[in-house]
C-alpha atoms as a PDB file:
ATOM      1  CA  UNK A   1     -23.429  53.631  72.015  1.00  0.00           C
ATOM      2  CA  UNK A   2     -25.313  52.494  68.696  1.00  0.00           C
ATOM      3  CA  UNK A   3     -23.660  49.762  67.014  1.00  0.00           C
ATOM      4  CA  UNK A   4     -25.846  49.808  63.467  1.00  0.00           C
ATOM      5  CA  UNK A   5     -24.036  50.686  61.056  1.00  0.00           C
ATOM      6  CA  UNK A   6     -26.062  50.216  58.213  1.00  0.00           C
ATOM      7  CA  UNK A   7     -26.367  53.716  57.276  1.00  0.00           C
ATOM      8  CA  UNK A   8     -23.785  55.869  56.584  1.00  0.00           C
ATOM      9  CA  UNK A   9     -24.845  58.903  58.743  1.00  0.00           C
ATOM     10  CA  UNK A  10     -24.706  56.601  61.593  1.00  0.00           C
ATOM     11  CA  UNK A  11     -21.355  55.450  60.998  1.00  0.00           C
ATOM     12  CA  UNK A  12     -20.215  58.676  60.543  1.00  0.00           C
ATOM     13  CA  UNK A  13     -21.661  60.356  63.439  1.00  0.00           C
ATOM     14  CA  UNK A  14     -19.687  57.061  65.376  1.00  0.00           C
ATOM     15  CA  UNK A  15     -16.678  58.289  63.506  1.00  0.00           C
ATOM     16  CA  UNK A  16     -16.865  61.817  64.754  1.00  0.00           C
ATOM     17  CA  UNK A  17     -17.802  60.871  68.402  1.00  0.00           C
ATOM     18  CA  UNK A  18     -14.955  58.751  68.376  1.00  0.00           C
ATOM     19  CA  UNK A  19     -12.736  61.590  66.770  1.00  0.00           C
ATOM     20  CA  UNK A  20     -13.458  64.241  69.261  1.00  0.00           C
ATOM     21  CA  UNK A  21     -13.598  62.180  72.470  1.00  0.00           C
ATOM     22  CA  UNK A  22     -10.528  63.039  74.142  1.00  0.00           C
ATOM     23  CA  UNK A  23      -8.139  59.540  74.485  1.00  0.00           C
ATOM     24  CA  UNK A  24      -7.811  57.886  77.866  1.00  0.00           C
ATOM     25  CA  UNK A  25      -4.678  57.832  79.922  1.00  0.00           C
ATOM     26  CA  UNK A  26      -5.530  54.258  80.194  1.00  0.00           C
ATOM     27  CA  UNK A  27      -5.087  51.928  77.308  1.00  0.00           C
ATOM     28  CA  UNK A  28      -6.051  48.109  77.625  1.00  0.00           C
ATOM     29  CA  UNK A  29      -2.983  46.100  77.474  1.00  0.00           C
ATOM     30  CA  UNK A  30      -4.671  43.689  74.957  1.00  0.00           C
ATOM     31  CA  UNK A  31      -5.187  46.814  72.329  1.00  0.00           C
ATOM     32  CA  UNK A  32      -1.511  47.956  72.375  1.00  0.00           C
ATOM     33  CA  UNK A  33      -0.594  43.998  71.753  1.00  0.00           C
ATOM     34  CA  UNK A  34      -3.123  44.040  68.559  1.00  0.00           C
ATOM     35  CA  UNK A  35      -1.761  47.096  67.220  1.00  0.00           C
ATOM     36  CA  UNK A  36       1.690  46.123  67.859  1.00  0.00           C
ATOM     37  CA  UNK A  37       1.010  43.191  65.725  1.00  0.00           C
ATOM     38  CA  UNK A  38      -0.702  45.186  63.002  1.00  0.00           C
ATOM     39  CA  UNK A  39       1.961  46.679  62.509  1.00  0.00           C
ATOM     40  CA  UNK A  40       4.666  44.180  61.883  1.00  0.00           C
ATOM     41  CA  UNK A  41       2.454  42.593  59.343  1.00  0.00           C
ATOM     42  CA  UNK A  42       3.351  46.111  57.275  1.00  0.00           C
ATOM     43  CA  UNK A  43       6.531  44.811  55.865  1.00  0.00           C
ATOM     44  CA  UNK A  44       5.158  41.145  55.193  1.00  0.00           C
ATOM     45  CA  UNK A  45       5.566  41.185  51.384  1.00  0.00           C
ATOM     46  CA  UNK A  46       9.566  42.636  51.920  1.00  0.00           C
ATOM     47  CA  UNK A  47      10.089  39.603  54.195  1.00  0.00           C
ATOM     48  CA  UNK A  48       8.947  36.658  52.401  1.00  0.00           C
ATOM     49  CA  UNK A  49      11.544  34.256  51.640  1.00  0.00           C
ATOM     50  CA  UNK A  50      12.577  34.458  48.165  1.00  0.00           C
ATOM     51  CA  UNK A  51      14.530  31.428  46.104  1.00  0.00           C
ATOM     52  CA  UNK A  52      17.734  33.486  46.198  1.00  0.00           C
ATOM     53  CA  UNK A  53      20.182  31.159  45.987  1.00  0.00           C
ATOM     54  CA  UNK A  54      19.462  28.091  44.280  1.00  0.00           C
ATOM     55  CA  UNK A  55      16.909  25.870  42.631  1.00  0.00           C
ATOM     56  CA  UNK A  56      18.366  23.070  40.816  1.00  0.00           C
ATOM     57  CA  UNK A  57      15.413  23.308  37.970  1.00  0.00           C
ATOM     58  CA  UNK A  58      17.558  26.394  36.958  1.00  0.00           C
ATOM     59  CA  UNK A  59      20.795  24.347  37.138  1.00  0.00           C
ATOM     60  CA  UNK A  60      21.621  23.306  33.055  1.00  0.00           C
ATOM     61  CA  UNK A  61      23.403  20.358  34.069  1.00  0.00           C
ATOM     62  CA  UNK A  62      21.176  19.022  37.248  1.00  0.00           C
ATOM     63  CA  UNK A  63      18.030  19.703  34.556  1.00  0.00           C
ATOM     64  CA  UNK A  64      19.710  17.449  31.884  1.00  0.00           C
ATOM     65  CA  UNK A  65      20.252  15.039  34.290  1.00  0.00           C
ATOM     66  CA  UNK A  66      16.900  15.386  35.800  1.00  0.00           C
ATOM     67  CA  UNK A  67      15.191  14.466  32.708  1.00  0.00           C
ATOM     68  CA  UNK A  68      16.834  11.246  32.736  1.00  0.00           C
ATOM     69  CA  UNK A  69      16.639  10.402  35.838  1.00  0.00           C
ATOM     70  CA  UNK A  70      14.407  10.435  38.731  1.00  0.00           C
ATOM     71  CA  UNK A  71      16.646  13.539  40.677  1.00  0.00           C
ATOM     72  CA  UNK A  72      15.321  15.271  43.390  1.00  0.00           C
ATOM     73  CA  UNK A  73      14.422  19.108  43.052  1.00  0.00           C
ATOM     74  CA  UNK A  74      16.884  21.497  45.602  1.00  0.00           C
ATOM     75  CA  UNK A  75      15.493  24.336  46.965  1.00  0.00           C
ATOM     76  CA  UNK A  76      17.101  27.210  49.020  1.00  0.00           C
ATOM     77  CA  UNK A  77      15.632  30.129  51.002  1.00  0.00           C
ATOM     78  CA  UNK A  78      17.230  32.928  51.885  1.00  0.00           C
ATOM     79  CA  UNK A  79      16.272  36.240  53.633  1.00  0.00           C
ATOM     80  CA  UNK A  80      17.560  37.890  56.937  1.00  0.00           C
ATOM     81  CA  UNK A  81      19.526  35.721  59.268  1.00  0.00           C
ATOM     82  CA  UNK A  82      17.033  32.837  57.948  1.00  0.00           C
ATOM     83  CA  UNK A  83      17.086  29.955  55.747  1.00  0.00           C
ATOM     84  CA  UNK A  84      15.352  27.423  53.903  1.00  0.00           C
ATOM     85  CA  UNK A  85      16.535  24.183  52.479  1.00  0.00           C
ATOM     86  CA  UNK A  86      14.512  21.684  50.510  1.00  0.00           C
ATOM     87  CA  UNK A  87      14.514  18.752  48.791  1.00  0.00           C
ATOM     88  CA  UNK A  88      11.715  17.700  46.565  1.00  0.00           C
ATOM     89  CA  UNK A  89      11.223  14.270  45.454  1.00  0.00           C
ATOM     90  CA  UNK A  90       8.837  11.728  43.943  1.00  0.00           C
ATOM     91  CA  UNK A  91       9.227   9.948  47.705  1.00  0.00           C
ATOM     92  CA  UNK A  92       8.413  13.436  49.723  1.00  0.00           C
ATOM     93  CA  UNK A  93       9.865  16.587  50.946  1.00  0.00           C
ATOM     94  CA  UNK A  94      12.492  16.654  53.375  1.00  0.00           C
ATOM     95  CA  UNK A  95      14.450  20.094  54.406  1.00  0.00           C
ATOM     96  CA  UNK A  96      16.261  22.040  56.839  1.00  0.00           C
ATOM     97  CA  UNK A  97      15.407  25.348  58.548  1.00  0.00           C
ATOM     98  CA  UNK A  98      17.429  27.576  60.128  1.00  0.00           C
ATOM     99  CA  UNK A  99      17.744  28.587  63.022  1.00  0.00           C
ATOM    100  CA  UNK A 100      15.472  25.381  64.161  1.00  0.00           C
ATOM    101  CA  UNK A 101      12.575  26.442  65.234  1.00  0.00           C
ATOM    102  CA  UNK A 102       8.617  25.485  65.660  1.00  0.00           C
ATOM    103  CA  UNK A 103       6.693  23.688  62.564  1.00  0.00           C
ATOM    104  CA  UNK A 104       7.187  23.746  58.916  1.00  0.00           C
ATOM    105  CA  UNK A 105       3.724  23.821  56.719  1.00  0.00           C
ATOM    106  CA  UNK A 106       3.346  23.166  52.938  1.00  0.00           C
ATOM    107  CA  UNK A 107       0.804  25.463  51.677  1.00  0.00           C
ATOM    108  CA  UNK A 108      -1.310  24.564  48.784  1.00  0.00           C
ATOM    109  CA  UNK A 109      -3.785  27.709  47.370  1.00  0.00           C
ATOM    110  CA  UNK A 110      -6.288  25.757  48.571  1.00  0.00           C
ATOM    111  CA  UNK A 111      -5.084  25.482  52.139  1.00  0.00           C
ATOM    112  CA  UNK A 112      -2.765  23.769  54.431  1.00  0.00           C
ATOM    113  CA  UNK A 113      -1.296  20.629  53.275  1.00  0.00           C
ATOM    114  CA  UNK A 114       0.471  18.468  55.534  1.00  0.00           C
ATOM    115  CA  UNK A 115       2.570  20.429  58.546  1.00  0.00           C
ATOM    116  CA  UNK A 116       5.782  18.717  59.898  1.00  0.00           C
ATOM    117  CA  UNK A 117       7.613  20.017  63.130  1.00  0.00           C
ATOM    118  CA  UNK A 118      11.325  20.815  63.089  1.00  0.00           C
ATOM    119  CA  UNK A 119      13.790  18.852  65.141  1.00  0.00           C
ATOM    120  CA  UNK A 120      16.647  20.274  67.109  1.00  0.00           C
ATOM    121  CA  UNK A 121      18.823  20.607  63.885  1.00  0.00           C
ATOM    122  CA  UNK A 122      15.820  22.085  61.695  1.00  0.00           C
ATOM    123  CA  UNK A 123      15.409  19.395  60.029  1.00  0.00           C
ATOM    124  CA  UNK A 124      11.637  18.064  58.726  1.00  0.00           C
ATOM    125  CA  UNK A 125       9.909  15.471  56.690  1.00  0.00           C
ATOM    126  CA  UNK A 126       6.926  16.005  54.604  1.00  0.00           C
ATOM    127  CA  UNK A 127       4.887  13.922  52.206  1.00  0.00           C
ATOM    128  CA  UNK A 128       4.844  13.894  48.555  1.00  0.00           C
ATOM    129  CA  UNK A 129       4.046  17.794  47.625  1.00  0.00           C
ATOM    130  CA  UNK A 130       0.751  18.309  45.033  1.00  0.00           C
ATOM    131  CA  UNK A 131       1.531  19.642  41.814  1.00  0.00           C
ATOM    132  CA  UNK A 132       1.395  23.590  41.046  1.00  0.00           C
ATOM    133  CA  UNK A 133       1.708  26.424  42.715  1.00  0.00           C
ATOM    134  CA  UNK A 134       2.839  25.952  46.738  1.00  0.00           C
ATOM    135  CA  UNK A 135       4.637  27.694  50.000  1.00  0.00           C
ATOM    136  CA  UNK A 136       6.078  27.184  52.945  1.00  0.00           C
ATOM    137  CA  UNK A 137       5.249  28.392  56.036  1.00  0.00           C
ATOM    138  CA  UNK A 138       6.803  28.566  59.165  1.00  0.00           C
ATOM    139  CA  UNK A 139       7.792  30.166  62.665  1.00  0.00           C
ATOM    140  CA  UNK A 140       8.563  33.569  61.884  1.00  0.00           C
ATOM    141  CA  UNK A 141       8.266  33.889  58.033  1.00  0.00           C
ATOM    142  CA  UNK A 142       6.998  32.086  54.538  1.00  0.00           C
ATOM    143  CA  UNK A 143       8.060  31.917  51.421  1.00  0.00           C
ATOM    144  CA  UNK A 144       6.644  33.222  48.278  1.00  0.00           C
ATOM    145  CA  UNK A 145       4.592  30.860  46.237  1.00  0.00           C
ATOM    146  CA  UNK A 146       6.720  29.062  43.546  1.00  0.00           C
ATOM    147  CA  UNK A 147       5.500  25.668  41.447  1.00  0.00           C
ATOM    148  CA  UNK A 148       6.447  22.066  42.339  1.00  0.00           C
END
C-alpha cells in the first residue's frame, strides 16, 4: 500500500480503497482503546471545571479587605461529583481536591508550571502562581483558564 500522500489523487484513491474494503471480523484491541478515548475527549469543553461557586475577588467585602491587606485569593471548582478548592497567596498555592486523587498541575499558556501530588485527603501545595491567565489540571478533569 502507497503511503505518499502528497497528491490528492493518491490520497483519494487510499480513501476509496479503504472505503470499499470490506471490515475485518478482527479488530486490534489497541484501535478500539484509541477510539474509545477519542471519543470521551468529545464532551471536554462541557466538563471543564468552571468557578461556580466562589471566588473571593467577587466577594465586596473580602475585596475591600483585600486591598488593605495582604488576603489570600479563594477559589472553588465545581462540576460533576468533583471539586476544586484553592487558595492563592503571595506565599503559594495550597488546595484541596476531591475525591483525592493523582497530581494537581498549574498550567501557565506557556506550559506546565510546577505539578504537586495530592495526599490522601486531596490536599496539595504549590509555589507562588505567575501572573495572568492560568489552569489547573488534574486526574480526570481541568479547569477553564481564569487570571491570578
Amino acid at each position: 500500500m502507497r503511503h505518499d500522500w502528497d497528491s490528492d489523487d493518491v490520497l483519494l484513491d487510499a480513501l476509496r480503497d479503504a472505503v470499499s474494503t470490506p471490515p475485518s471480523e478482527d479488530v486490534p484491541p489497541e484501535f478500539v482503546a484509541a477510539a474509545k478515548a477519542a471519543y470521551t475527549w468529545r464532551t471536554v469543553d462541557a466538563d471543564l471545571l468552571l468557578i461556580t461557586s466562589y471566588d473571593s475577588v467577587l466577594d465586596d467585602t473580602l475585596f475591600a479587605r483585600a486591598r488593605s491587606t495582604s488576603t489570600a485569593r479563594q477559589l472553588v471548582f465545581d462540576a460533576d461529583g468533583v471539586t476544586l478548592q484553592v487558595e492563592v497567596s503571595a506565599a503559594g498555592v495550597t488546595g484541596q481536591l476531591v475525591p483525592a486523587a493523582g497530581d494537581v498541575t498549574l498550567v501557565a499558556p506557556t506550559g506546565d508550571v510546577e505539578t504537586a501530588a495530592v495526599d490522601e485527603l486531596g490536599s496539595f501545595v504549590l509555589g507562588p502562581g505567575p501572573r495572568g491567565p492560568v489552569k489547573f489540571r488534574f486526574t480526570g478533569g481541568c479547569t477553564d483558564w481564569f487570571i491570578l
